[in-house]
N, C-alpha and C. Protein backbone atom coordinates (compact mmCIF):
# COMPACT_ATOMS: atom_id res chain seq x y z
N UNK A 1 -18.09 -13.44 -8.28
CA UNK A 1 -18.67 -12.14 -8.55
C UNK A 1 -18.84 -11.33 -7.27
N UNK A 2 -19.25 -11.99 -6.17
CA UNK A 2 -19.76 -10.98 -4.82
C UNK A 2 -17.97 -10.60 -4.58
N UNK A 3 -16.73 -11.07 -4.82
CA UNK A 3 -15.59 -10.21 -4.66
C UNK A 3 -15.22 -9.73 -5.36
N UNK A 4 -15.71 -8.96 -6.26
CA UNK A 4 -15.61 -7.83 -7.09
C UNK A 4 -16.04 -6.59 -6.79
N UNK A 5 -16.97 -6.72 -5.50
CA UNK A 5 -17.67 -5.36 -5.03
C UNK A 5 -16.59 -4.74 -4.46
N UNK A 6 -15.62 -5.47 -3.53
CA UNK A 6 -14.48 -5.14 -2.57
C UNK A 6 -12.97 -4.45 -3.27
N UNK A 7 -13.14 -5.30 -4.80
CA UNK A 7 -12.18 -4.79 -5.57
C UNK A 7 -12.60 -3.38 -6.25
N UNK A 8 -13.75 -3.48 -6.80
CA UNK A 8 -13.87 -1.97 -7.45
C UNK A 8 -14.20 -0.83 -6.33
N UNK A 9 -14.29 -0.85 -4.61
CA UNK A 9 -14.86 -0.32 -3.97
C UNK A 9 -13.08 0.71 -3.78
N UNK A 10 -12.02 -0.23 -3.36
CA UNK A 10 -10.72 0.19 -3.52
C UNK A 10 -10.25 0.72 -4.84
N UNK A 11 -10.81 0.80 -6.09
CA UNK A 11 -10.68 1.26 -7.22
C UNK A 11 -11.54 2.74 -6.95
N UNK A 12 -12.25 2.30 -6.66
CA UNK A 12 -12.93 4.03 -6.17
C UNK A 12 -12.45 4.68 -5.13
N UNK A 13 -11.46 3.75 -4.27
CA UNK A 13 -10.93 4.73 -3.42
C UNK A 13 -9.59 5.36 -3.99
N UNK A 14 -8.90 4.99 -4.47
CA UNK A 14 -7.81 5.37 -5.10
C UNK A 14 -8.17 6.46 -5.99
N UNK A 15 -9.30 6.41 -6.83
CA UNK A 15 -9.86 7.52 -7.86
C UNK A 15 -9.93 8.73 -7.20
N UNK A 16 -10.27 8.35 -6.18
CA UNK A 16 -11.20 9.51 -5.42
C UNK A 16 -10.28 10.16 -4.40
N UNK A 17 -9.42 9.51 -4.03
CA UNK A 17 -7.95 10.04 -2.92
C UNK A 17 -8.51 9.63 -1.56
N UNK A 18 -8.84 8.82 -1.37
CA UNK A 18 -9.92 8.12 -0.14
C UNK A 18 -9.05 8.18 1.49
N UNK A 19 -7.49 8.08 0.88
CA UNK A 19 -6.89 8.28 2.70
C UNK A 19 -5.78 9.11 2.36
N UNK A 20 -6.02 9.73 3.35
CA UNK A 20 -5.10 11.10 2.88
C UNK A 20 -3.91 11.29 3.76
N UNK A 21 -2.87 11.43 3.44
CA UNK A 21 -1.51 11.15 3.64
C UNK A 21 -0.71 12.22 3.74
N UNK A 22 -0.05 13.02 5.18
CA UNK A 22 0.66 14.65 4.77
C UNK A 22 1.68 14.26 6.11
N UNK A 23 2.65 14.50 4.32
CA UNK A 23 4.42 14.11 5.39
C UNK A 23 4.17 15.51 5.81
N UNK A 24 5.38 15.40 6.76
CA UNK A 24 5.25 17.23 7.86
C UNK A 24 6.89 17.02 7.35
N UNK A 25 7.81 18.07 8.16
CA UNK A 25 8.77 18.27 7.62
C UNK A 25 9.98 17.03 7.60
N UNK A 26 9.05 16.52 9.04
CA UNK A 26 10.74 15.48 9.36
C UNK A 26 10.11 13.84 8.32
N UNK A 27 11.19 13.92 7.62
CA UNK A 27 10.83 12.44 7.17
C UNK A 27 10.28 11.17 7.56
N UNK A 28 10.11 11.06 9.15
CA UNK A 28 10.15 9.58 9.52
C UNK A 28 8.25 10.52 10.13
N UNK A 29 7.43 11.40 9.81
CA UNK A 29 6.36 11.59 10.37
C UNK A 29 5.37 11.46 9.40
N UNK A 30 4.42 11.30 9.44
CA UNK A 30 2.80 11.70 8.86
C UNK A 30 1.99 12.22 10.13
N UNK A 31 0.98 13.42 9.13
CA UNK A 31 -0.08 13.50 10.04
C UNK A 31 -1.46 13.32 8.96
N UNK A 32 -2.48 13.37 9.91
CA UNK A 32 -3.67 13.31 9.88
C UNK A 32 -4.09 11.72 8.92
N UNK A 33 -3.51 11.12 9.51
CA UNK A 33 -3.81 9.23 8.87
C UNK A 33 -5.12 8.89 9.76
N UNK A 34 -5.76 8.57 9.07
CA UNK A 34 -7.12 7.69 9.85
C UNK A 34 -6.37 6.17 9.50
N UNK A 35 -6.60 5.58 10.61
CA UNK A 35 -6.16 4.18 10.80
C UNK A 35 -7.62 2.99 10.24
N UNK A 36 -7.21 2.13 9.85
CA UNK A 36 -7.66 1.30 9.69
C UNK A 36 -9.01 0.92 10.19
N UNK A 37 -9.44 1.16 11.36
CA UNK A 37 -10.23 1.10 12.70
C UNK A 37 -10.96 2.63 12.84
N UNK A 38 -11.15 3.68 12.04
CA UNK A 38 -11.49 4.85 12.50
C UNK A 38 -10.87 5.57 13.14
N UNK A 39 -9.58 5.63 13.81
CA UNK A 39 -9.11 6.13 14.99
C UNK A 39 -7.71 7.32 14.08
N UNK A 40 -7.84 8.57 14.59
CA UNK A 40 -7.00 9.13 14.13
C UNK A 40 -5.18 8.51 14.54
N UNK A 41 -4.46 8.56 13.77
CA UNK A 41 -3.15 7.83 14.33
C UNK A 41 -2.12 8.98 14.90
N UNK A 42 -1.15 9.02 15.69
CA UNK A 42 -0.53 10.05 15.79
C UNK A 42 0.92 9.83 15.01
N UNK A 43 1.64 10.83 15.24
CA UNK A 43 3.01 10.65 14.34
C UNK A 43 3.82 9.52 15.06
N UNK A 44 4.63 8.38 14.42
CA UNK A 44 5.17 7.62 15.20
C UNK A 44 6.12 8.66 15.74
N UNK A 45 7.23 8.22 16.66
CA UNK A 45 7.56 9.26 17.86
C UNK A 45 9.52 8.93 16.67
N UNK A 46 10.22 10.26 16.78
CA UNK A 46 11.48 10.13 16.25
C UNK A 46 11.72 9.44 15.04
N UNK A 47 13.16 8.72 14.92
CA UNK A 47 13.41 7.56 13.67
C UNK A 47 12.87 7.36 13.80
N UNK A 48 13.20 5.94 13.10
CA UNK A 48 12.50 4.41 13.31
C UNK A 48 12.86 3.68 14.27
N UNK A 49 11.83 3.27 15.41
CA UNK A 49 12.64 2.51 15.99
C UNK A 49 11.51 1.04 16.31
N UNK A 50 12.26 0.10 16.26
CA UNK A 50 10.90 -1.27 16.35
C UNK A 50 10.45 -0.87 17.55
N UNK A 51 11.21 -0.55 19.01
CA UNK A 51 10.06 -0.87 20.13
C UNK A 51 9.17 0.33 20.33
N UNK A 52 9.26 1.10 19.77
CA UNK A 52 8.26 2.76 19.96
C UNK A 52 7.11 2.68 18.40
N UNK A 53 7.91 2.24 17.22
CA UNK A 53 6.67 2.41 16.63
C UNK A 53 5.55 1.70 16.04
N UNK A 54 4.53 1.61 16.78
CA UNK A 54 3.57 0.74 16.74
C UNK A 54 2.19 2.12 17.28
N UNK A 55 0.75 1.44 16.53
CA UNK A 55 -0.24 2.32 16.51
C UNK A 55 0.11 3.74 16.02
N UNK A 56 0.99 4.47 14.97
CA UNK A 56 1.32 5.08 14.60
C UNK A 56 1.42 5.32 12.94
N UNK A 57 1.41 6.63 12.55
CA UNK A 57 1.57 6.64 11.15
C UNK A 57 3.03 7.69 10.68
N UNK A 58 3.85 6.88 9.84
CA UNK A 58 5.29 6.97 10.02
C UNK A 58 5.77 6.98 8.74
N UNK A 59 6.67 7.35 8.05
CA UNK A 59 7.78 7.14 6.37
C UNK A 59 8.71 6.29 7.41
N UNK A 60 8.93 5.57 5.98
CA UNK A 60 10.45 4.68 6.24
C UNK A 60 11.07 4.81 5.07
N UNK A 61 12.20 5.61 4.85
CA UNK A 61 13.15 5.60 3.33
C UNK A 61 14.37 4.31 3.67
N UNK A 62 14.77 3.59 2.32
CA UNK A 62 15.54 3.00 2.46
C UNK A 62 16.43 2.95 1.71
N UNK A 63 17.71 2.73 1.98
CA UNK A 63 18.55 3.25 1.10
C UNK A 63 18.55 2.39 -0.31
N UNK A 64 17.76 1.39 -0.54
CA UNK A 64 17.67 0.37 -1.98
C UNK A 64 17.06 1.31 -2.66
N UNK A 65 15.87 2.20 -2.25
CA UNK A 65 15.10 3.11 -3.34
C UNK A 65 13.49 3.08 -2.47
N UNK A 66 13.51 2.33 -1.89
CA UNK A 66 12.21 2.19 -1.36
C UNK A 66 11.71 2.95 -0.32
N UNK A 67 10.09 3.45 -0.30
CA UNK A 67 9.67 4.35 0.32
C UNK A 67 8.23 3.88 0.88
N UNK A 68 7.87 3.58 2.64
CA UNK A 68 6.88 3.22 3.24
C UNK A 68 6.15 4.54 3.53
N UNK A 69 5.11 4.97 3.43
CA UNK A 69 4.06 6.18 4.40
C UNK A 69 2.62 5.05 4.32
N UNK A 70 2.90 4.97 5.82
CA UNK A 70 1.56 4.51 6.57
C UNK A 70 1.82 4.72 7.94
N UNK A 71 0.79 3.16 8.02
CA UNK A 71 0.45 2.62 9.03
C UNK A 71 1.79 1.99 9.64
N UNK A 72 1.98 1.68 11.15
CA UNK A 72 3.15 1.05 11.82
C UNK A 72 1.92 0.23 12.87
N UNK A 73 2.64 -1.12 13.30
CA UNK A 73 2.01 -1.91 14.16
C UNK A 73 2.75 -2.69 14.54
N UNK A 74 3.29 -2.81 15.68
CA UNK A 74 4.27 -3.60 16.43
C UNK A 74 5.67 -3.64 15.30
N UNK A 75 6.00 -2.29 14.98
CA UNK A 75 7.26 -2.07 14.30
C UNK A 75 6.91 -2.63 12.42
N UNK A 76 5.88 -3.06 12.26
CA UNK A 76 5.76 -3.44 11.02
C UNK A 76 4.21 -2.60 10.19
N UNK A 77 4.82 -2.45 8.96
CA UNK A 77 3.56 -1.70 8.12
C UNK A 77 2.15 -3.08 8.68
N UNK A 78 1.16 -1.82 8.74
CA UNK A 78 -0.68 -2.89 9.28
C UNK A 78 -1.26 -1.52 9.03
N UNK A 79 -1.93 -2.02 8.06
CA UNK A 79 -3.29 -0.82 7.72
C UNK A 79 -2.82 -0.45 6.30
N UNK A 80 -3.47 0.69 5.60
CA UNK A 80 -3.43 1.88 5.20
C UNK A 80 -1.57 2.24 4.87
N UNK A 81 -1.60 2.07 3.80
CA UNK A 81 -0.19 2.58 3.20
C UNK A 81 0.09 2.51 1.70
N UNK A 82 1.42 3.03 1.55
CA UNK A 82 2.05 3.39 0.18
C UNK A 82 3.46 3.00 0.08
N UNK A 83 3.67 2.20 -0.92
CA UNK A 83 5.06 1.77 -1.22
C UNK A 83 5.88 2.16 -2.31
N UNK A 84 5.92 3.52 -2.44
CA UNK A 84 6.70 3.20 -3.73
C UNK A 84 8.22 3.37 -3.70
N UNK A 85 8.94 2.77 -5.45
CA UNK A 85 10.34 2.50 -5.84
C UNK A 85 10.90 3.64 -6.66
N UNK A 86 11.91 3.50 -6.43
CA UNK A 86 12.72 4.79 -6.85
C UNK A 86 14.30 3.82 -6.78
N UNK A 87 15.07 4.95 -8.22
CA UNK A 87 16.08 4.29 -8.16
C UNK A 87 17.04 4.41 -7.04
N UNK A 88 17.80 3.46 -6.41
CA UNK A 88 18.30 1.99 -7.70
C UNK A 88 17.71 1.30 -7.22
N UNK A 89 16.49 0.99 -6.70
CA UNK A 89 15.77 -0.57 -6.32
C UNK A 89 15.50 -0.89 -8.15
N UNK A 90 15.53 -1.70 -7.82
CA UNK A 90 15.10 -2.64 -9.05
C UNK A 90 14.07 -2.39 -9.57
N UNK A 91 12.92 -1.94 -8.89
CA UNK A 91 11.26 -1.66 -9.29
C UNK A 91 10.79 -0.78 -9.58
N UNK A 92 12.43 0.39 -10.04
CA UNK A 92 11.83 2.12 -9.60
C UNK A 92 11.03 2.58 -10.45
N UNK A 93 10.02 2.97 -10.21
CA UNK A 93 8.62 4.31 -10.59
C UNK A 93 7.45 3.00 -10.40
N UNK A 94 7.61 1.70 -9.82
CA UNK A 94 6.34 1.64 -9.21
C UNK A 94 5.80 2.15 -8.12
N UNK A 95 4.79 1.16 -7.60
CA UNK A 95 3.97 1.93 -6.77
C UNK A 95 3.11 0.87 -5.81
N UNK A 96 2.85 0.28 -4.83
CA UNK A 96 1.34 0.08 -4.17
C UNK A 96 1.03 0.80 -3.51
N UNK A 97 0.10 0.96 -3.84
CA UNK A 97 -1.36 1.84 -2.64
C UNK A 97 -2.55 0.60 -2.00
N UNK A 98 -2.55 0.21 -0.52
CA UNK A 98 -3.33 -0.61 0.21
C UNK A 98 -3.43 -1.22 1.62
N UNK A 99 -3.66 -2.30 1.40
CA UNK A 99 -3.50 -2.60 2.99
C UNK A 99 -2.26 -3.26 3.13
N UNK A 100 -1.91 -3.20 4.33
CA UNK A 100 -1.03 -4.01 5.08
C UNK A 100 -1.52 -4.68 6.15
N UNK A 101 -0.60 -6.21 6.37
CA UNK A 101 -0.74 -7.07 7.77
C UNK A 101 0.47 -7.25 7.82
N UNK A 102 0.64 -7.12 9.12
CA UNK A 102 2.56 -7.80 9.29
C UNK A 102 3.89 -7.79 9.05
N UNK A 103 3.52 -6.30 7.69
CA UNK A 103 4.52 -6.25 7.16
C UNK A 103 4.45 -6.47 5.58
N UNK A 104 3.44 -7.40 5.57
CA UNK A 104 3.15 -7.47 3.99
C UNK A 104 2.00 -7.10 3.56
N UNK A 105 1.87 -6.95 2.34
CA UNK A 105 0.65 -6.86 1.63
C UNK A 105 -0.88 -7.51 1.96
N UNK A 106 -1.84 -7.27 2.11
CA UNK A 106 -2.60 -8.53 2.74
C UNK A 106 -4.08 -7.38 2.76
N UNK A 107 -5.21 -7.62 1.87
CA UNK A 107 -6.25 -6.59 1.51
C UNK A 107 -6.33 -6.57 0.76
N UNK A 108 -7.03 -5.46 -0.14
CA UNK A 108 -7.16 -4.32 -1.17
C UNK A 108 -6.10 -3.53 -1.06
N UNK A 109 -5.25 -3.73 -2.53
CA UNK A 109 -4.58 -2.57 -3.06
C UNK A 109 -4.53 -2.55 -4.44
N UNK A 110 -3.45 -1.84 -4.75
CA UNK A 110 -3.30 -1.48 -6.60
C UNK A 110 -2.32 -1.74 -6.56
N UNK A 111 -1.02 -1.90 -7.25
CA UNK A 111 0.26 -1.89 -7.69
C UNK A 111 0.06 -1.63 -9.32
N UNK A 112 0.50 -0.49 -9.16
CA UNK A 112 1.23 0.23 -10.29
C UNK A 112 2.64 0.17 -11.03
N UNK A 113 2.71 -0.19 -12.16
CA UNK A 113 4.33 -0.65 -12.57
C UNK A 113 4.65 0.43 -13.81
N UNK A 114 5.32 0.46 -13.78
CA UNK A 114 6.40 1.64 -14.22
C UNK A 114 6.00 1.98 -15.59
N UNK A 115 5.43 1.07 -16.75
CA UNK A 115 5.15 1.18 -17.93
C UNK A 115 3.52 1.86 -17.65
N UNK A 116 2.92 1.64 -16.24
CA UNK A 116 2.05 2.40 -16.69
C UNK A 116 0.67 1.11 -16.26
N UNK A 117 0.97 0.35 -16.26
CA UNK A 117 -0.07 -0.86 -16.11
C UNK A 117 -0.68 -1.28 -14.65
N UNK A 118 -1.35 -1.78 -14.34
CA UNK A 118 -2.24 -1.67 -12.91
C UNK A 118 -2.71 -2.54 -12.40
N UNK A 119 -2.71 -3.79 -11.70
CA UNK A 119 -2.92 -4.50 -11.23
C UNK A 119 -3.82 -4.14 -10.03
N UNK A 120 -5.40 -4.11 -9.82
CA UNK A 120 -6.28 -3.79 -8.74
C UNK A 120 -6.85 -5.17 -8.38
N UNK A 121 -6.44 -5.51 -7.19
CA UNK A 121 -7.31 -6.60 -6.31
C UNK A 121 -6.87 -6.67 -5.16
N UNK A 122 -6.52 -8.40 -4.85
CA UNK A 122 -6.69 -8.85 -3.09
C UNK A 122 -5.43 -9.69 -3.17
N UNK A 123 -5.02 -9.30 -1.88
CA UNK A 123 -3.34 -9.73 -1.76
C UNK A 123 -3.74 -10.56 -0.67
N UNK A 124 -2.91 -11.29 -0.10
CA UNK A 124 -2.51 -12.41 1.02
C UNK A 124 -1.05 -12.67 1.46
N UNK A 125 -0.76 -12.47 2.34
CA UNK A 125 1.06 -12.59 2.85
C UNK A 125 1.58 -12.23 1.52
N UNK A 126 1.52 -11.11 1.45
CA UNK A 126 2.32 -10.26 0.00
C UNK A 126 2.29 -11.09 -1.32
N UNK A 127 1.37 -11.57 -1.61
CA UNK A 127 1.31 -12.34 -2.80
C UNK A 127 -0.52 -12.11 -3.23
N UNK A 128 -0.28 -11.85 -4.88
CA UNK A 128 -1.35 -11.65 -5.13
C UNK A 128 -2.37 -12.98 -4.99
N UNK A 129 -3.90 -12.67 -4.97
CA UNK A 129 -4.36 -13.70 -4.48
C UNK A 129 -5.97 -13.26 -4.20
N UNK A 130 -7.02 -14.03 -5.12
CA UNK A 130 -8.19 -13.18 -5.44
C UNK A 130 -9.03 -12.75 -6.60
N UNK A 131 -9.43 -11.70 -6.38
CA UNK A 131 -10.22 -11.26 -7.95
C UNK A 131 -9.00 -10.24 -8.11
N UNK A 132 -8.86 -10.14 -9.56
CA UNK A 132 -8.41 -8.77 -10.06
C UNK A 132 -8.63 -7.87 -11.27
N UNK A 133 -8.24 -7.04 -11.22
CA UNK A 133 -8.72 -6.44 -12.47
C UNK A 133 -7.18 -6.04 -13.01
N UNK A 134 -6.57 -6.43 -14.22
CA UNK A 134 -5.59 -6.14 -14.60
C UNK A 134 -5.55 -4.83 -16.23
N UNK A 135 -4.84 -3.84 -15.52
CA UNK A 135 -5.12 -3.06 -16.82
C UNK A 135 -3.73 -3.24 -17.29
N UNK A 136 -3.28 -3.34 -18.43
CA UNK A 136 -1.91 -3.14 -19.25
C UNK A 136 -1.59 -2.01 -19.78
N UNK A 137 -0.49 -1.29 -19.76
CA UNK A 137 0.19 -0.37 -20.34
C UNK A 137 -1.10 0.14 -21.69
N UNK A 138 -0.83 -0.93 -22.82
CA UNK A 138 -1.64 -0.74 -24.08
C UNK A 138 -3.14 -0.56 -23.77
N UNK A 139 -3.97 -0.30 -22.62
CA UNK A 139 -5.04 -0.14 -22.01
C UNK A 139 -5.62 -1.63 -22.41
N UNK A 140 -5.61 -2.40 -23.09
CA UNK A 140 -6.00 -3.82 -22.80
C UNK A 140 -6.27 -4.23 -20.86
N UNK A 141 -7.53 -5.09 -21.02
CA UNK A 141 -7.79 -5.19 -19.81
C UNK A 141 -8.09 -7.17 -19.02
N UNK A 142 -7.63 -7.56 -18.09
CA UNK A 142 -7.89 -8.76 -17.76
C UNK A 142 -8.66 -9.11 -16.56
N UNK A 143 -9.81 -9.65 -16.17
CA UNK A 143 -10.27 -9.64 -14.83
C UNK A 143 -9.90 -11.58 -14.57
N UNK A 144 -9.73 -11.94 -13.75
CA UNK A 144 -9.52 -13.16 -13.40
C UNK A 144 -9.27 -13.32 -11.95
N UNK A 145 -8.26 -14.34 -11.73
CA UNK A 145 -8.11 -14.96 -10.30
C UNK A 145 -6.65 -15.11 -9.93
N UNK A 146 -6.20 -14.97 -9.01
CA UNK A 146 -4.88 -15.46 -8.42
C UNK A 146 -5.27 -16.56 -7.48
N UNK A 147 -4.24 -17.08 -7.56
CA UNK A 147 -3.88 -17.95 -6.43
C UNK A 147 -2.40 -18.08 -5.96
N UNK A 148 -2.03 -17.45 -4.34
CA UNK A 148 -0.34 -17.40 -4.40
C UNK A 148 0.55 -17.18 -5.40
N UNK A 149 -0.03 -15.78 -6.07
CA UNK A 149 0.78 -14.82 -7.08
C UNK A 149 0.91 -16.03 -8.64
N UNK A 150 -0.09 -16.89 -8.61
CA UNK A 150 -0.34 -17.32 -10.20
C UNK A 150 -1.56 -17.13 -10.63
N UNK A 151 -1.99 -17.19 -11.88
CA UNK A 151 -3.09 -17.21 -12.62
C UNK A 151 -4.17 -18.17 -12.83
């Protein structure tokens, strides 16, 4: 029960538009990202490049369908970000909104899937893992536990 405060606290941030995210014209920029830590982030600098972008907030498009706006940290998403799919990735019109470590998932986020359904909790090396609150398409609702993306 005491990790449920952490899950609905990120459910209220998402409601509420809690980190605010503004591509500028060139694709690979964001401005005005508050980082993880309080600290305003600046635009990562040009492309993408691993040895420049780090402590920065940056897009990464990829040509599968996939789309990063966050956080960058030693060339990999850390903090504060958004993933969503678009065709032809395989996953297109989802969505996460949360944290990152390393590159993966790892915090509070949501993942949103395409029919409409919502998965809100706590991730670990990109695998769900935690309390969650699962809403389904048919608004039916599940709260339970993961462990390394099982039930």
């Amino acid at each position: 029960m005491k990790r449920l405060l952490p899950v609905l606290c990120v459910v209220s941030l998402v409601l509420l538009g809690g980190c605010q995210i503004t591509p500028s014209s060139s694709s690979s920029r964001v401005s005005g990202l508050v980082g993880m830590d309080g600290r305003v982030l600046t635009p990562c600098p040009g492309n993408y490049n691993k040895n420049t972008w780090t402590n920065c907030a940056g897009t990464y498009n990829w040509a599968s369908g996939q789309n990063y706006v966050g956080e960058y940290k030693d060339d990999k998403s850390y903090g504060q970000g958004t993933l969503t799919f678009s065709a032809p990735h395989k996953d297109a019109g989802e969505k996460y909104v949360g944290e990152y470590k390393d590159g993966k998932k790892n915090g509070q986020g949501t993942y949103t899937y395409a029919d409409g359904g919502k998965y809100v909790g706590e991730f670990k090396d990109g695998k769900r893992n935690g309390h969650f609150i699962v809403t389904y398409a048919s608004g039916a609702k599940y709260v339970g536990e993961f462990k390394d993306d099982k039930k």
